[in-house]
C-alpha atoms as a PDB file:
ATOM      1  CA  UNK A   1     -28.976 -86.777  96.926  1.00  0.00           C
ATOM      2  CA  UNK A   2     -30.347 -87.320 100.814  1.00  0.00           C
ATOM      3  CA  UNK A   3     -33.281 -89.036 100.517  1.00  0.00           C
ATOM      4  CA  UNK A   4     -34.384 -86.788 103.908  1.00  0.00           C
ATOM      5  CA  UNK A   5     -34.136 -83.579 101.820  1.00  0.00           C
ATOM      6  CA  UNK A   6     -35.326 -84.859  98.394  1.00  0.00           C
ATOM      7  CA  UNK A   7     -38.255 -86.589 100.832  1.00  0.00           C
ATOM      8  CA  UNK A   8     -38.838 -82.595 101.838  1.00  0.00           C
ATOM      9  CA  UNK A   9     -38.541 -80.991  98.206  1.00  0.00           C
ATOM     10  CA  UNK A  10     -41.642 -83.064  97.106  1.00  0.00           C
ATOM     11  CA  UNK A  11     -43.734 -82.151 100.139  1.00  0.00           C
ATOM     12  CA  UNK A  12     -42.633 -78.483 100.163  1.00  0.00           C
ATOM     13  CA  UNK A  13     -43.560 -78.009  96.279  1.00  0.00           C
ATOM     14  CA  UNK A  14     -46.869 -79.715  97.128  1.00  0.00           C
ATOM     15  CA  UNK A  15     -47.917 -77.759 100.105  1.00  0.00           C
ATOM     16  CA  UNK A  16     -46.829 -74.503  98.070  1.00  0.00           C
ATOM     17  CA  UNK A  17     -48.612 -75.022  94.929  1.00  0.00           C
ATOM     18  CA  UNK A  18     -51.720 -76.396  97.097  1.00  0.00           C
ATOM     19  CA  UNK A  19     -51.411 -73.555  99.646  1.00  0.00           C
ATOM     20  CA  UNK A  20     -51.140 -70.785  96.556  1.00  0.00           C
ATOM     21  CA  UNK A  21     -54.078 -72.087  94.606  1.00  0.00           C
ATOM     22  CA  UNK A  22     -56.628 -72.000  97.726  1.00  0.00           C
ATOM     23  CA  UNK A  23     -56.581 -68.254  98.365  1.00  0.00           C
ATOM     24  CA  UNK A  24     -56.728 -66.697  94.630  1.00  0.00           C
ATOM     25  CA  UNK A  25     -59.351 -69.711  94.078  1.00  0.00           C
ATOM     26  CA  UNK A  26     -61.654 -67.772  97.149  1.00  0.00           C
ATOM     27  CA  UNK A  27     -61.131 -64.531  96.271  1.00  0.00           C
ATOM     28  CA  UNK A  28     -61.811 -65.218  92.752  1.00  0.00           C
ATOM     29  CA  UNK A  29     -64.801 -67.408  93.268  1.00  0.00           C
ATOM     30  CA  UNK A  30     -66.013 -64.151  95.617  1.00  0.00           C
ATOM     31  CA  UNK A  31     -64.587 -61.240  92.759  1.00  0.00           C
ATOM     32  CA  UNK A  32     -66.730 -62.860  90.487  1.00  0.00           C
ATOM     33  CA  UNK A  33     -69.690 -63.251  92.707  1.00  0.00           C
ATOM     34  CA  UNK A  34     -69.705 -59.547  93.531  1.00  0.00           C
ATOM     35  CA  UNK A  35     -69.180 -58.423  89.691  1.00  0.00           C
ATOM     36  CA  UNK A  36     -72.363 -60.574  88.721  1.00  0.00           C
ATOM     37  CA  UNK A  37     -74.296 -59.214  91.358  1.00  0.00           C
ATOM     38  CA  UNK A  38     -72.996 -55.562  90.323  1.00  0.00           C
ATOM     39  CA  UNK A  39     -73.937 -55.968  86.911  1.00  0.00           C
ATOM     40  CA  UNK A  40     -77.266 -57.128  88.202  1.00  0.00           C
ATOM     41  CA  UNK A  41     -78.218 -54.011  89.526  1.00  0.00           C
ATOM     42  CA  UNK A  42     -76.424 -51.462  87.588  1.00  0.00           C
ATOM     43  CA  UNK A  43     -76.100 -52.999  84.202  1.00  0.00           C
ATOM     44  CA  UNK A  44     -74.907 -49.765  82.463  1.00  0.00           C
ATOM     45  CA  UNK A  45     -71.903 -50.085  84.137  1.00  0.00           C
ATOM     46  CA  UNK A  46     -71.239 -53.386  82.784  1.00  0.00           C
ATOM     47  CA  UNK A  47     -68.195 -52.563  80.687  1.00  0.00           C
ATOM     48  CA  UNK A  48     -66.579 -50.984  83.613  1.00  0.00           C
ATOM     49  CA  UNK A  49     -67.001 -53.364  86.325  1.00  0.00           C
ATOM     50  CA  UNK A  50     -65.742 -56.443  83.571  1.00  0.00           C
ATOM     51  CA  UNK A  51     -62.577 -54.717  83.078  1.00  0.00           C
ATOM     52  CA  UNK A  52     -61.873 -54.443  86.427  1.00  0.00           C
ATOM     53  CA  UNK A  53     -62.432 -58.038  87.466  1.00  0.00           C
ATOM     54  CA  UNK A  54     -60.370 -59.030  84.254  1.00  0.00           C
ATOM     55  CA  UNK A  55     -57.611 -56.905  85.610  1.00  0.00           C
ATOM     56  CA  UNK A  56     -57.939 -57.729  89.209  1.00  0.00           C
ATOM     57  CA  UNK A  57     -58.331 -61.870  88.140  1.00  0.00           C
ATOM     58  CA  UNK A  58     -55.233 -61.771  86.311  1.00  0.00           C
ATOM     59  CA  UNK A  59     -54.031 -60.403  89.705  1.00  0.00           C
ATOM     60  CA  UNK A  60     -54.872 -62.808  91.604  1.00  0.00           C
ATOM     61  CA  UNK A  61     -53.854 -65.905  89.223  1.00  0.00           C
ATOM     62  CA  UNK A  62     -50.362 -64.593  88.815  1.00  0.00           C
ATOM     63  CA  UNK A  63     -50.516 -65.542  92.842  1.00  0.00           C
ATOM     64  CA  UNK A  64     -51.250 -69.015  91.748  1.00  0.00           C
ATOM     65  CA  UNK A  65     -47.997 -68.991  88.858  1.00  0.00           C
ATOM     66  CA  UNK A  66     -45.776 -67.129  91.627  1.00  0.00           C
ATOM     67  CA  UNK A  67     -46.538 -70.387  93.949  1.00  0.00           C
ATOM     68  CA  UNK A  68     -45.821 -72.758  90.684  1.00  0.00           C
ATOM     69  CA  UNK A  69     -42.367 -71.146  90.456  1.00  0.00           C
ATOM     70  CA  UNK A  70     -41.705 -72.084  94.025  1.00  0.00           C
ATOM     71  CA  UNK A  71     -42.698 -75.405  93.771  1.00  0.00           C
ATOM     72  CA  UNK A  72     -40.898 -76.316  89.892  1.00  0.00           C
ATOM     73  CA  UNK A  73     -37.864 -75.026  91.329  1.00  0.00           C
ATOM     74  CA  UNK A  74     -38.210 -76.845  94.828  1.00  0.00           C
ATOM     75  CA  UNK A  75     -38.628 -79.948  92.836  1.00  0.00           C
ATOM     76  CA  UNK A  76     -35.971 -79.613  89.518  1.00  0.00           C
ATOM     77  CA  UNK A  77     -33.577 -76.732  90.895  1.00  0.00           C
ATOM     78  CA  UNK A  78     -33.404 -77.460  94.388  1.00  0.00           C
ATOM     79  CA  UNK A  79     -30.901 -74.957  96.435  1.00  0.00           C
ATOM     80  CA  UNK A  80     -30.816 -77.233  99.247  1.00  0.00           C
ATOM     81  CA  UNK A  81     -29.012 -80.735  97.601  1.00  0.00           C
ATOM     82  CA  UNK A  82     -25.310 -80.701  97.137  1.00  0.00           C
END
């Protein structure tokens, strides 16, 4: 294997898993700010507002595996080495 491109598989998988965890992190760290604050003032509409930040957190961590996948198959099933 070239020690150029196997050099670039480890830094490519890195920056992707880093780069795919930083946004869902945000938005859920701000998702679940709003909900609490939602349920703050309008706590019969608890039930509601929890299922839709379950749902929409399971959205945004699927992000996070889709970026794992990248970087798992940059590192063990690279396309790019002969």
């Amino acid at each position: 294997m070239n020690p150029i491109v196997c050099a670039a598989s480890v830094i490519a998988s890195g920056l992707a898993i880093g780069l795919a965890a930083i946004g869902p992190g945000i938005g859920q760290g701000s998702a679940s700010a709003q909900a609490l604050e939602s349920i703050a003032r309008q706590p019969e509409a608890e039930g509601k507002i929890r299922g839709t930040l379950l749902l929409s957190l399971a959205f945004m961590e699927s992000l996070t595996i889709y970026g794992l996948v990248i970087a798992l198959s940059l590192l063990f099933a690279n396309p790019f080495t002969s």
